[in-house]
Protein backbone atom coordinates (compact mmCIF):
# COMPACT_ATOMS: atom_id res chain seq x y z
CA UNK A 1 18.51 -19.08 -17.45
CA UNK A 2 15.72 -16.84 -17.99
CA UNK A 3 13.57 -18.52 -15.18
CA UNK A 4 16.41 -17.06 -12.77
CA UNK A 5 16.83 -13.85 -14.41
CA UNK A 6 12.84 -13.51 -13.49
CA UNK A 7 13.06 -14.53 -10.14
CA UNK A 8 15.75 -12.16 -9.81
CA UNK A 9 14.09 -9.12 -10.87
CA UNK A 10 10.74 -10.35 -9.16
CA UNK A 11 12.72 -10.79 -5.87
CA UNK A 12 14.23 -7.36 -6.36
CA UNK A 13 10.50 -5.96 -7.20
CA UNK A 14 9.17 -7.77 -3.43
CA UNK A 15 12.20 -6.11 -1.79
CA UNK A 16 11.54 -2.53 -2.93
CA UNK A 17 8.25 -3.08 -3.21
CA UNK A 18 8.10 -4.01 0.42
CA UNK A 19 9.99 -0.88 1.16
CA UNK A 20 8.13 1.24 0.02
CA UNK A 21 4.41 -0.35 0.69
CA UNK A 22 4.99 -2.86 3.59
CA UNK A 23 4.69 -6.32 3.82
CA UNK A 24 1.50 -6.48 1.67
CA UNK A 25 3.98 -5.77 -1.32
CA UNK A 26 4.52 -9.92 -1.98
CA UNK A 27 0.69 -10.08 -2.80
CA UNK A 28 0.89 -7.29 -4.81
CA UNK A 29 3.97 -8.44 -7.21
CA UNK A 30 2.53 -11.47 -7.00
CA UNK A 31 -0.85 -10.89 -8.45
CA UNK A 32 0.76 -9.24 -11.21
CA UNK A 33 3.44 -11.77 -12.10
CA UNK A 34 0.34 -14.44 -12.49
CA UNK A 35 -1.13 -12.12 -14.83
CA UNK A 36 2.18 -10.86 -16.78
CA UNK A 37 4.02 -14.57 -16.40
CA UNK A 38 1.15 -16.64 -15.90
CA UNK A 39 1.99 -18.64 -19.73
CA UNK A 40 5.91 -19.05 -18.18
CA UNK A 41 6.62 -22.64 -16.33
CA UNK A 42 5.31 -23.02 -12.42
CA UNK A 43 4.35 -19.17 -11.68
CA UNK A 44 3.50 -19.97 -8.70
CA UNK A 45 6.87 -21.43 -7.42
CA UNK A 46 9.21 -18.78 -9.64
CA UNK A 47 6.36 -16.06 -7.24
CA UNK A 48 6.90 -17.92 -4.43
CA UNK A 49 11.00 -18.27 -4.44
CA UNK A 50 10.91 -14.70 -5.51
CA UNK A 51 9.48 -13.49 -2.34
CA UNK A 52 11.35 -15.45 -0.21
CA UNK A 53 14.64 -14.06 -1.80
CA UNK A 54 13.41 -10.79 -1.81
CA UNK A 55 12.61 -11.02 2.07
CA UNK A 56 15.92 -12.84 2.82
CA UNK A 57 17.85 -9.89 1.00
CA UNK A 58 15.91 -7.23 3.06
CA UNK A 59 17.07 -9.54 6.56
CA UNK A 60 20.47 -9.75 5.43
CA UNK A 61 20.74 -6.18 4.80
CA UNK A 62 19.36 -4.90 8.28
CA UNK A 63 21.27 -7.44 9.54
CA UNK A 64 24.63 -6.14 8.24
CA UNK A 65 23.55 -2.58 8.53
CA UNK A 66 20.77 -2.38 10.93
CA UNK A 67 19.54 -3.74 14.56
CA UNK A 68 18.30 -7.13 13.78
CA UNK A 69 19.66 -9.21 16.07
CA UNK A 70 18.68 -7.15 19.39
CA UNK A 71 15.40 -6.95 17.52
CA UNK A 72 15.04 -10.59 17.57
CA UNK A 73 16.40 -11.84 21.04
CA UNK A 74 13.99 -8.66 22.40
CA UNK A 75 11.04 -10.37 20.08
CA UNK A 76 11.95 -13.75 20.96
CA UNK A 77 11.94 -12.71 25.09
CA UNK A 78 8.89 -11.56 24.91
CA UNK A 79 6.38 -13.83 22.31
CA UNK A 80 8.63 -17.02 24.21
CA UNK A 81 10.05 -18.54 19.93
CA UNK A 82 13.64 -19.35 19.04
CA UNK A 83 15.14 -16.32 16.91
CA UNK A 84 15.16 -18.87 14.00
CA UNK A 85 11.52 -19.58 13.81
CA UNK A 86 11.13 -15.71 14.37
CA UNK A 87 13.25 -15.11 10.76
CA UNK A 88 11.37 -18.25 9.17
CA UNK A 89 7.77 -16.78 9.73
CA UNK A 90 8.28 -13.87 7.65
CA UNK A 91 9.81 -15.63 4.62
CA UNK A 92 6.83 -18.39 4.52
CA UNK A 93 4.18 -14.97 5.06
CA UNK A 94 5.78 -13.60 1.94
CA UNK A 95 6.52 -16.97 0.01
CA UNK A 96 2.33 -17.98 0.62
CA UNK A 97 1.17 -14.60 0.00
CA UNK A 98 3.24 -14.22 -4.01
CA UNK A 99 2.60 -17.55 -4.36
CA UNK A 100 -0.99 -17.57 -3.74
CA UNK A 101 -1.37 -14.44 -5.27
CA UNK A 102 0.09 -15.05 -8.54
CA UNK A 103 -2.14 -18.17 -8.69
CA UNK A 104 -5.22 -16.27 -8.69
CA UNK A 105 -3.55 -13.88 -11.23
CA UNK A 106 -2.66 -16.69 -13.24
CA UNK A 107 -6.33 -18.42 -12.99
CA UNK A 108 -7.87 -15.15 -13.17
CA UNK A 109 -6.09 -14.45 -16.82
CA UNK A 110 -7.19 -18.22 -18.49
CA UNK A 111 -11.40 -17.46 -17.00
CA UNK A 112 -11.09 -13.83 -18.10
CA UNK A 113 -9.20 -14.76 -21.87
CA UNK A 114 -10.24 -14.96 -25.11
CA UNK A 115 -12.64 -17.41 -25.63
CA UNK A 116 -13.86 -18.72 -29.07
CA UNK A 117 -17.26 -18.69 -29.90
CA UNK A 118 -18.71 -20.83 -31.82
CA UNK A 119 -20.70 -20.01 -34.82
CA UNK A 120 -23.40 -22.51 -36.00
């Protein structure tokens, strides 16, 4: 339960994060949910799922409330795609970029940790 209450609230940190930064948000949440929940089960995937339900909440709502759909048959005329590989491309930008981003968090925190010395 508390894996989905984090992916949750990391999903709702991409989608306002995203408003107010751009798409370079994802990395951004990402990086620091390797270093903040780097000890919790498979940060990488909770990152990764996070983004891509942050993302698919932002579509949804410009869908319902915005222009999405003559955005994407205008898109679709002109780079030649199907308007479901046009809403697929931005969910696997954001899913890579948390995903990869919170794994360099996450390996960034166990180089950078406290090491023991060892006294002889």
């Amino acid at each position: 339960m508390r894996t989905v209450i984090r992916l949750l609230l990391l999903a709702a940190a991409v989608a306002l994060g995203t408003q107010a930064v751009g798409w370079v948000a994802p990395a951004g949440v990402g990086l620091l949910w390797g270093v903040v929940g780097g000890d919790t089960r498979r940060p990488v995937l909770v990152g990764a799922a996070a983004a891509v339900a942050g993302w698919a909440g932002l579509l949804v709502s410009h869908a319902i409330w915005g222009d999405l759909g003559a955005l994407l048959s205008r898109l679709g005329g002109v780079v030649g795609l199907p308007w479901p590989v046009l809403l697929g491309a931005p969910l696997l930008l954001g899913a890579s970029s948390c995903g990869l981003a919170a794994w360099c968090g996450t390996e960034a925190c166990r180089f950078l940790g406290p090491r023991r010395e060892t006294v002889s």
